[in-house]
Structures are given as structure tokens and as C-alpha cells.
N, C-alpha and C. Protein backbone atom coordinates (compact mmCIF):
# COMPACT_ATOMS: atom_id res chain seq x y z
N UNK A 1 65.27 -2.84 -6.46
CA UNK A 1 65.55 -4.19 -5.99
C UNK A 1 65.97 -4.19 -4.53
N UNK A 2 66.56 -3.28 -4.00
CA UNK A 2 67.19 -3.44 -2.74
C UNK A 2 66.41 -2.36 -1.79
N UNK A 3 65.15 -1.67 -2.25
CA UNK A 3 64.16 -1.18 -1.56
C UNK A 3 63.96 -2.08 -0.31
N UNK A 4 63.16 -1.53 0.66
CA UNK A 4 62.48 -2.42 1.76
C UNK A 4 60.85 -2.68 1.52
N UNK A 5 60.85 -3.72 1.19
CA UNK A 5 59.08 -3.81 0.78
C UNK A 5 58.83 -4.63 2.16
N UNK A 6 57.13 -4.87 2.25
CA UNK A 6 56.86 -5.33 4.05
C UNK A 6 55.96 -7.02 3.02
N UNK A 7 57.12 -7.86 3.39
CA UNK A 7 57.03 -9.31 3.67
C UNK A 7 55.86 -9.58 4.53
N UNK A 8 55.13 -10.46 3.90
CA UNK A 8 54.47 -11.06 4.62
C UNK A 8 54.38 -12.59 4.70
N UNK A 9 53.98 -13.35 5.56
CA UNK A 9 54.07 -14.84 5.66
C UNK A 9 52.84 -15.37 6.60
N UNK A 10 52.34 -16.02 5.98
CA UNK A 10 51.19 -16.77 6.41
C UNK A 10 50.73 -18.35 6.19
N UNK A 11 50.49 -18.94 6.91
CA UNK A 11 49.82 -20.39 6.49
C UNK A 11 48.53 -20.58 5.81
N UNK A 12 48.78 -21.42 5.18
CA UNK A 12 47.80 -22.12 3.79
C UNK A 12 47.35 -23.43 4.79
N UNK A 13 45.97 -23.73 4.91
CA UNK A 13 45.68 -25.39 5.09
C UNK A 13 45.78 -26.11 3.98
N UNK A 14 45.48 -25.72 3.10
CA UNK A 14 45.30 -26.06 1.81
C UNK A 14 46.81 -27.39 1.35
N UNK A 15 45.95 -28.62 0.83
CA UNK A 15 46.82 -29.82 0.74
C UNK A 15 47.63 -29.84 1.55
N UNK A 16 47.38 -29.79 2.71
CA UNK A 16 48.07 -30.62 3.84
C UNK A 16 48.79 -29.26 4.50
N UNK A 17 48.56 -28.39 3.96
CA UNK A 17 49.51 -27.19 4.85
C UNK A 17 50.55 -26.70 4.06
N UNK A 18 51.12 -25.39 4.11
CA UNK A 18 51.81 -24.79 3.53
C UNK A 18 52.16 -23.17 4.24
N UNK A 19 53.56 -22.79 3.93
CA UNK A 19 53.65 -21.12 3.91
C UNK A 19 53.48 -20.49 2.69
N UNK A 20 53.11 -19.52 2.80
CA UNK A 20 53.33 -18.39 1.59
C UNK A 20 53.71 -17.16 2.13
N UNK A 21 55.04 -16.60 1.46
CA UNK A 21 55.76 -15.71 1.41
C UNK A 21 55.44 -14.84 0.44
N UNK A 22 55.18 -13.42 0.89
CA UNK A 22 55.20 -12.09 -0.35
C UNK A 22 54.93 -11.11 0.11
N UNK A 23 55.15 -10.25 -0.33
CA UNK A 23 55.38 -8.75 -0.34
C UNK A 23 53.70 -7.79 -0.32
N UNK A 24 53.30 -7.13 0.38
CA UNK A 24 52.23 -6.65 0.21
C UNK A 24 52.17 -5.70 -0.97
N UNK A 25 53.43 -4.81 -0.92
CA UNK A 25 53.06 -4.03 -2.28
C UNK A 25 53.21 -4.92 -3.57
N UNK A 26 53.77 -5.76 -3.48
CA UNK A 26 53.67 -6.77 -5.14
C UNK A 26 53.22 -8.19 -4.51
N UNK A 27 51.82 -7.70 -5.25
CA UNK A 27 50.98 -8.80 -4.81
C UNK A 27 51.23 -10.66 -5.33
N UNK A 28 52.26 -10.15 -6.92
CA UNK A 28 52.10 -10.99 -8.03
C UNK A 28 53.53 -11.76 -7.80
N UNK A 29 53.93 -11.49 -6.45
CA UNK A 29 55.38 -12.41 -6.31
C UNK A 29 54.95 -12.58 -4.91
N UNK A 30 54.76 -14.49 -5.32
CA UNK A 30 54.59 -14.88 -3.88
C UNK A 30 55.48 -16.37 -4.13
N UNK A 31 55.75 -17.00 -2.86
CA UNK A 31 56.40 -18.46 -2.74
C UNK A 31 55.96 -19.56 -2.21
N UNK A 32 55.92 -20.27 -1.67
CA UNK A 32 55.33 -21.46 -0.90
C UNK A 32 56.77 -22.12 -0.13
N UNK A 33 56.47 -22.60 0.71
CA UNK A 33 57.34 -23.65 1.20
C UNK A 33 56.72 -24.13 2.46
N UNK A 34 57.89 -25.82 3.04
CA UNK A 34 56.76 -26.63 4.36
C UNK A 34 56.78 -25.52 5.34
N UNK A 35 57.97 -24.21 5.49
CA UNK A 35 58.10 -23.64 6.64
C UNK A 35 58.34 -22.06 6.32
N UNK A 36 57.84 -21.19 7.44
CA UNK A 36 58.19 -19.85 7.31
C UNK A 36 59.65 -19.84 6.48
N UNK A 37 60.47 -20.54 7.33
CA UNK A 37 62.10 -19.82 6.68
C UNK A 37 62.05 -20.56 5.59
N UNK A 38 61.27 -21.47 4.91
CA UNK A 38 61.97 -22.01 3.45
C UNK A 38 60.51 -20.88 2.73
N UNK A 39 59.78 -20.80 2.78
CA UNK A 39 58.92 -19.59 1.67
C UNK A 39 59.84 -18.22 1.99
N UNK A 40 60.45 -17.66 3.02
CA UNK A 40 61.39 -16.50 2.69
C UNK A 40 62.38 -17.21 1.87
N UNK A 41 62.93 -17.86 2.03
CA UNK A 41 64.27 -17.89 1.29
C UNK A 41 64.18 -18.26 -0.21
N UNK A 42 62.75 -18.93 -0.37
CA UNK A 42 62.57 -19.17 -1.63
C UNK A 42 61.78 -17.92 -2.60
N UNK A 43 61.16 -17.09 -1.93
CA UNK A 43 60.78 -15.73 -2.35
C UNK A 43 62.18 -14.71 -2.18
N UNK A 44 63.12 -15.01 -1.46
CA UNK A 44 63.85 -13.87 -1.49
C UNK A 44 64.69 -14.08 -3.02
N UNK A 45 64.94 -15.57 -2.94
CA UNK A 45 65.91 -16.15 -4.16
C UNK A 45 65.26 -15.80 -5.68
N UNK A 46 63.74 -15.99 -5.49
CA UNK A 46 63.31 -15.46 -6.60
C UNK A 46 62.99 -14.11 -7.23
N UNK A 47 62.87 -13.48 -6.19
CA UNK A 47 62.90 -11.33 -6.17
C UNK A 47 63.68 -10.69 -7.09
N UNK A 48 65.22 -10.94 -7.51
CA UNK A 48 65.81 -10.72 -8.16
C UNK A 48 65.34 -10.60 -9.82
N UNK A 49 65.54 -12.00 -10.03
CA UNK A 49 64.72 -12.53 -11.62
C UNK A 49 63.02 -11.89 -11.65
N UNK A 50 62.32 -11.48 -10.40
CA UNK A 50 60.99 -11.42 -10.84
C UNK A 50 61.37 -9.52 -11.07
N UNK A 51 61.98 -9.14 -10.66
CA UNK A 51 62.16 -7.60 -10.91
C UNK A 51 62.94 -6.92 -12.36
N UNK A 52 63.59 -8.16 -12.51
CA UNK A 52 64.03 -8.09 -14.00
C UNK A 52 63.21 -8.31 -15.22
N UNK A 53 62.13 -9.46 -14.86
CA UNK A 53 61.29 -9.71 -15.92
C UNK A 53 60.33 -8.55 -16.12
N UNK A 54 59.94 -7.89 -14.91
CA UNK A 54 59.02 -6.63 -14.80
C UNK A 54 59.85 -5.82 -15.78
N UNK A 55 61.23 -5.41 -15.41
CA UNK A 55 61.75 -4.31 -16.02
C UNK A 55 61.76 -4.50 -18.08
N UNK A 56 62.20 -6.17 -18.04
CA UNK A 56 61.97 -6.07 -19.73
C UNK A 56 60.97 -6.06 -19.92
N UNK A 57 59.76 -6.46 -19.30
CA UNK A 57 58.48 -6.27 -20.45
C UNK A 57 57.46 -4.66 -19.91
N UNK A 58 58.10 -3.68 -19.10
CA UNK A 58 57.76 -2.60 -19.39
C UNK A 58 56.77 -2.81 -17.86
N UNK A 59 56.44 -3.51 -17.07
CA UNK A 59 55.62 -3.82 -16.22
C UNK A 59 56.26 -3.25 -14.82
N UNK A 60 54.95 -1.89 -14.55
CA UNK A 60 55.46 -1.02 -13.24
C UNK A 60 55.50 -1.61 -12.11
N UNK A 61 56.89 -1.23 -11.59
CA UNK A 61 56.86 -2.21 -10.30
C UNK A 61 56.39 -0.98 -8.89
N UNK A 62 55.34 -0.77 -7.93
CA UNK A 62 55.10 -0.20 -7.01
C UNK A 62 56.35 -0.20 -6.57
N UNK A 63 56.63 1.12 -5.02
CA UNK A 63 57.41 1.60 -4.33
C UNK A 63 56.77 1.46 -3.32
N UNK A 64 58.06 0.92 -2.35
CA UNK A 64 57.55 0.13 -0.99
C UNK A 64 56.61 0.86 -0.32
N UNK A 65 56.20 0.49 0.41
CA UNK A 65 55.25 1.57 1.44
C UNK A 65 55.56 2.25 2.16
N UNK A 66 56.69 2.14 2.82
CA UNK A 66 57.17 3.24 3.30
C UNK A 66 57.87 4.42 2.98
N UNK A 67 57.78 4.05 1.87
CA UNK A 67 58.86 5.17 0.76
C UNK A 67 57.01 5.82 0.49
N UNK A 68 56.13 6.16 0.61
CA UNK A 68 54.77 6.36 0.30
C UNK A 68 54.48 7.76 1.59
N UNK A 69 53.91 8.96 0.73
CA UNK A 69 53.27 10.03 2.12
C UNK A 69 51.63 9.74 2.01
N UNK A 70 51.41 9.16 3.70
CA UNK A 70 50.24 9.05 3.84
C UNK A 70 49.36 10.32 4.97
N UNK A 71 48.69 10.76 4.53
CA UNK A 71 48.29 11.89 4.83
C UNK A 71 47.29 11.73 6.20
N UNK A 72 46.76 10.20 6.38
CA UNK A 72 46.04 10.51 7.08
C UNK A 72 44.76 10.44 7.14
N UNK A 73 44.03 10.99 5.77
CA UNK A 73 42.60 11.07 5.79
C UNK A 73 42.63 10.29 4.49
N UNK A 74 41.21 9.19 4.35
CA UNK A 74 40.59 8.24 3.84
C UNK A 74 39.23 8.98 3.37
N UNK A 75 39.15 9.05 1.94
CA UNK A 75 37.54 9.46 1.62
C UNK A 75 36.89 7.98 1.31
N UNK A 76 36.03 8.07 1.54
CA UNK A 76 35.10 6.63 1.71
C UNK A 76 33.98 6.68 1.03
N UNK A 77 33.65 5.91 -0.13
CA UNK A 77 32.03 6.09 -0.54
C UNK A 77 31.22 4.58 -0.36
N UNK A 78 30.00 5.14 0.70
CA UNK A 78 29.51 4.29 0.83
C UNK A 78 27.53 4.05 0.47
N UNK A 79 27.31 3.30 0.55
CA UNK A 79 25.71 3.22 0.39
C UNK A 79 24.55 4.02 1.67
N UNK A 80 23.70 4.60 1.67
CA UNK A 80 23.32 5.33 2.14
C UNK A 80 22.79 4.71 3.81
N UNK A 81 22.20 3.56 3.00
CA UNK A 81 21.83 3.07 4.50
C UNK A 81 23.29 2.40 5.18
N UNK A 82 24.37 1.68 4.77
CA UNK A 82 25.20 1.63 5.78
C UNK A 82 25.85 2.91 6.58
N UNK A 83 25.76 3.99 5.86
CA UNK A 83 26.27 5.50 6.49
C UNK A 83 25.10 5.48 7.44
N UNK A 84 23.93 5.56 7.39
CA UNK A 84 23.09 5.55 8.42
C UNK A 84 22.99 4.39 10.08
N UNK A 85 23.38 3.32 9.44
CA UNK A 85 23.93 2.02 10.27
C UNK A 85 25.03 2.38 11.07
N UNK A 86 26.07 2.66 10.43
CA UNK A 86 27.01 3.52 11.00
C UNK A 86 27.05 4.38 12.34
N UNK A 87 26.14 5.16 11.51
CA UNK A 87 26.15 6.44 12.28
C UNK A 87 24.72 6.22 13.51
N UNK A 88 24.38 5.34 13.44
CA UNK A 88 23.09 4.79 14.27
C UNK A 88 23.96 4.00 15.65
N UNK A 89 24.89 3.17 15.07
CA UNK A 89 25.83 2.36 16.16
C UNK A 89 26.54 3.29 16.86
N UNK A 90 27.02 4.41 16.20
CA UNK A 90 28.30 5.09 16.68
C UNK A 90 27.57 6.57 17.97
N UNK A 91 26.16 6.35 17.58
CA UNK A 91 25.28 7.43 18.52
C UNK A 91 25.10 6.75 19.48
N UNK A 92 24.96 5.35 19.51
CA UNK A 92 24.87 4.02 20.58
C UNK A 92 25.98 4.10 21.71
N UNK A 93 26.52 4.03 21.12
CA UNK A 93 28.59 4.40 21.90
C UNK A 93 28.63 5.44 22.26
N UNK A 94 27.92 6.74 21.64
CA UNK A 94 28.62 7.78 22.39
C UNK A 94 30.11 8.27 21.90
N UNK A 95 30.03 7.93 20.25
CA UNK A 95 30.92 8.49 19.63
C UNK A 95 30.66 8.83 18.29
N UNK A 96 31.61 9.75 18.00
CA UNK A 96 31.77 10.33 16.89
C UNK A 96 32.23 9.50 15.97
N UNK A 97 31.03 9.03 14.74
CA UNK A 97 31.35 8.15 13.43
C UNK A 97 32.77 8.01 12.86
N UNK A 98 33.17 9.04 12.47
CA UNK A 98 34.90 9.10 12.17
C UNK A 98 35.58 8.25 13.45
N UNK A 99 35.10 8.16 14.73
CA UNK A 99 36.01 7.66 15.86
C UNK A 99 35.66 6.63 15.98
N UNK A 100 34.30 6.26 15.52
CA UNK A 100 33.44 4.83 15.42
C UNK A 100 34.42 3.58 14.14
N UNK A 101 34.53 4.49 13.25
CA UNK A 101 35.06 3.88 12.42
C UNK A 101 36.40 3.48 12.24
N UNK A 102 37.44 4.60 12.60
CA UNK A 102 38.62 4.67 13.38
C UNK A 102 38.83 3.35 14.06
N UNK A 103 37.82 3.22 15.33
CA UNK A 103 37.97 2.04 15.96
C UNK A 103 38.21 0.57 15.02
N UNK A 104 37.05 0.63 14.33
CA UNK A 104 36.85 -0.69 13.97
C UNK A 104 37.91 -0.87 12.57
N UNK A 105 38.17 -0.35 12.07
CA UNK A 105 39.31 -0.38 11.40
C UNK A 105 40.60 -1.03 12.02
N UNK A 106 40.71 -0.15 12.82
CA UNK A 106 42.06 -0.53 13.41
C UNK A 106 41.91 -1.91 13.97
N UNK A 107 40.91 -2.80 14.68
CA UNK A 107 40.15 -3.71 14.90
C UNK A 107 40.68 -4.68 13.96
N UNK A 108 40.50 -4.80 13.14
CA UNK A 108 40.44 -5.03 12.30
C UNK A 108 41.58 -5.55 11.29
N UNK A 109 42.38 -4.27 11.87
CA UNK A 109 43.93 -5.03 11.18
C UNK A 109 44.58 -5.58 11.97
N UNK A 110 43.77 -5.39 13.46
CA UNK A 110 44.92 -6.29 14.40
C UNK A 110 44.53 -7.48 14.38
N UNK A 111 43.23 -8.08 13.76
CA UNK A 111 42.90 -9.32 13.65
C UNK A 111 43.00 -10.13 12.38
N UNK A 112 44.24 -9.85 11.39
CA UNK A 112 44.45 -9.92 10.57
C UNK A 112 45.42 -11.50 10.96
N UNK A 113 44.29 -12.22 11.28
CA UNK A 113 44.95 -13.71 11.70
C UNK A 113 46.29 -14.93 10.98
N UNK A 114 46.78 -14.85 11.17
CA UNK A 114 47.97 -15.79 10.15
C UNK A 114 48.58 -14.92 9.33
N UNK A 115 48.82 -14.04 9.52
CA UNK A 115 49.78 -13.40 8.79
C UNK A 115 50.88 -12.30 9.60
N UNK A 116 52.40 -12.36 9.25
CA UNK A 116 53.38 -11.85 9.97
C UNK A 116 53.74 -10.79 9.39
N UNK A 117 53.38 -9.54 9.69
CA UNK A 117 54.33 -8.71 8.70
C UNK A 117 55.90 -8.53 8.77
N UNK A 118 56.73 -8.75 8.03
CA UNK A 118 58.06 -8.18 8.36
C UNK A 118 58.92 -7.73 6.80
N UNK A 119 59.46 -6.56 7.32
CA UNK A 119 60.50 -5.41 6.46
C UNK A 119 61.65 -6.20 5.90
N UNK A 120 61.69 -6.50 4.76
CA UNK A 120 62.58 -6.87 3.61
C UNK A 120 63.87 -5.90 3.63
């Protein structure tokens, strides 16, 4: 319960607008409210009771992510012709596929639009 899980908060257009507050490693506890600080406070208020109900009905709760060893390397299975696509773009550049991909990954999470991460 008093782990650090990584909060996230993002806007909804949806009926007129909204926040949603939740946790990336527990996908299944999220909140709403008109504003960032009322979906934290209304997800933080509910965290308690949602970690208890997990614990009586036997339902595993993940460990934050940072409490997690990440090694680093990603095995990837993909379809033959996008490995070829891939590796066709990344000869274009003048880079090495792993560095091709590297890139666009990372790309990728920095454009991870409307959403704030922050440590619980």
C-alpha cells in the first residue's frame, strides 16, 4: 500500500472533458475528476479500499516499477517483412536496426501526448 507506483493523469474529451488518474502498474484503479488535483485526490482516497479488496479475494497486486530489474534488452517477434522494412529504413540512415529502433521507441514515449507521469 505505501509502495511508490508511477501515477499517471491525463485528459478525457469525452462528455465535455474530464481527468483520469491511475497508476500504470494497476491498470484496474483509475478515477475521474473536472481537474488534475480532484482525479489524484479521488484515486488516492480510493487506493486504500481498492488494495484491500484485491487482498480478500486473492487478486495479485503487481510491484511498482521501480521496485522491478530491467535488464535492458527487449526480445521482439516480429513478421518477416516488417523486419525487412525495418532493416531497409535503418540502411537508409546509416544505422544499425537495434539503433534504428532504439530511436523510434524512445520517440515515441516522448510523444506520449496528455499524459503526466508522476511517483506516488
Amino acid at each position: 500500500m505505501n509502495l511508490h507506483y508511477t501515477m499517471m493523469v491525463k485528459y478525457s474529451p469525452e462528455q465535455g472533458g474530464y481527468y483520469v488518474a491511475g497508476y500504470v502498474e494497476l491498470p484496474d484503479l483509475t478515477m475521474t475528476g473536472s481537474t488534475p488535483e480532484e482525479a489524484v485526490k479521488e484515486l488516492l482516497a480510493e487506493k486504500e479500499e481498492w488494495f484491500e479488496s484485491c487482498l480478500k479475494q486473492g487478486i495479485p497486486i503487481p510491484p511498482p516499477v521501480e521496485s522491478r530489474n530491467f535488464s535492458g534488452r527487449i526480445l521482439l517477434r516480429t513478421s518477416p517483412s516488417l523486419h525487412k522494412s525495418l532493416y531497409e529504413i535503418a540502411e537508409l540512415e546509416g544505422v544499425s536496426l537495434n539503433q534504428f529502433v532504439i530511436t523510434k521507441l524512445a520517440q515515441a514515449v516522448g510523444k506520449a501526448e496528455g499524459s503526466i507521469p508522476v511517483t506516488d
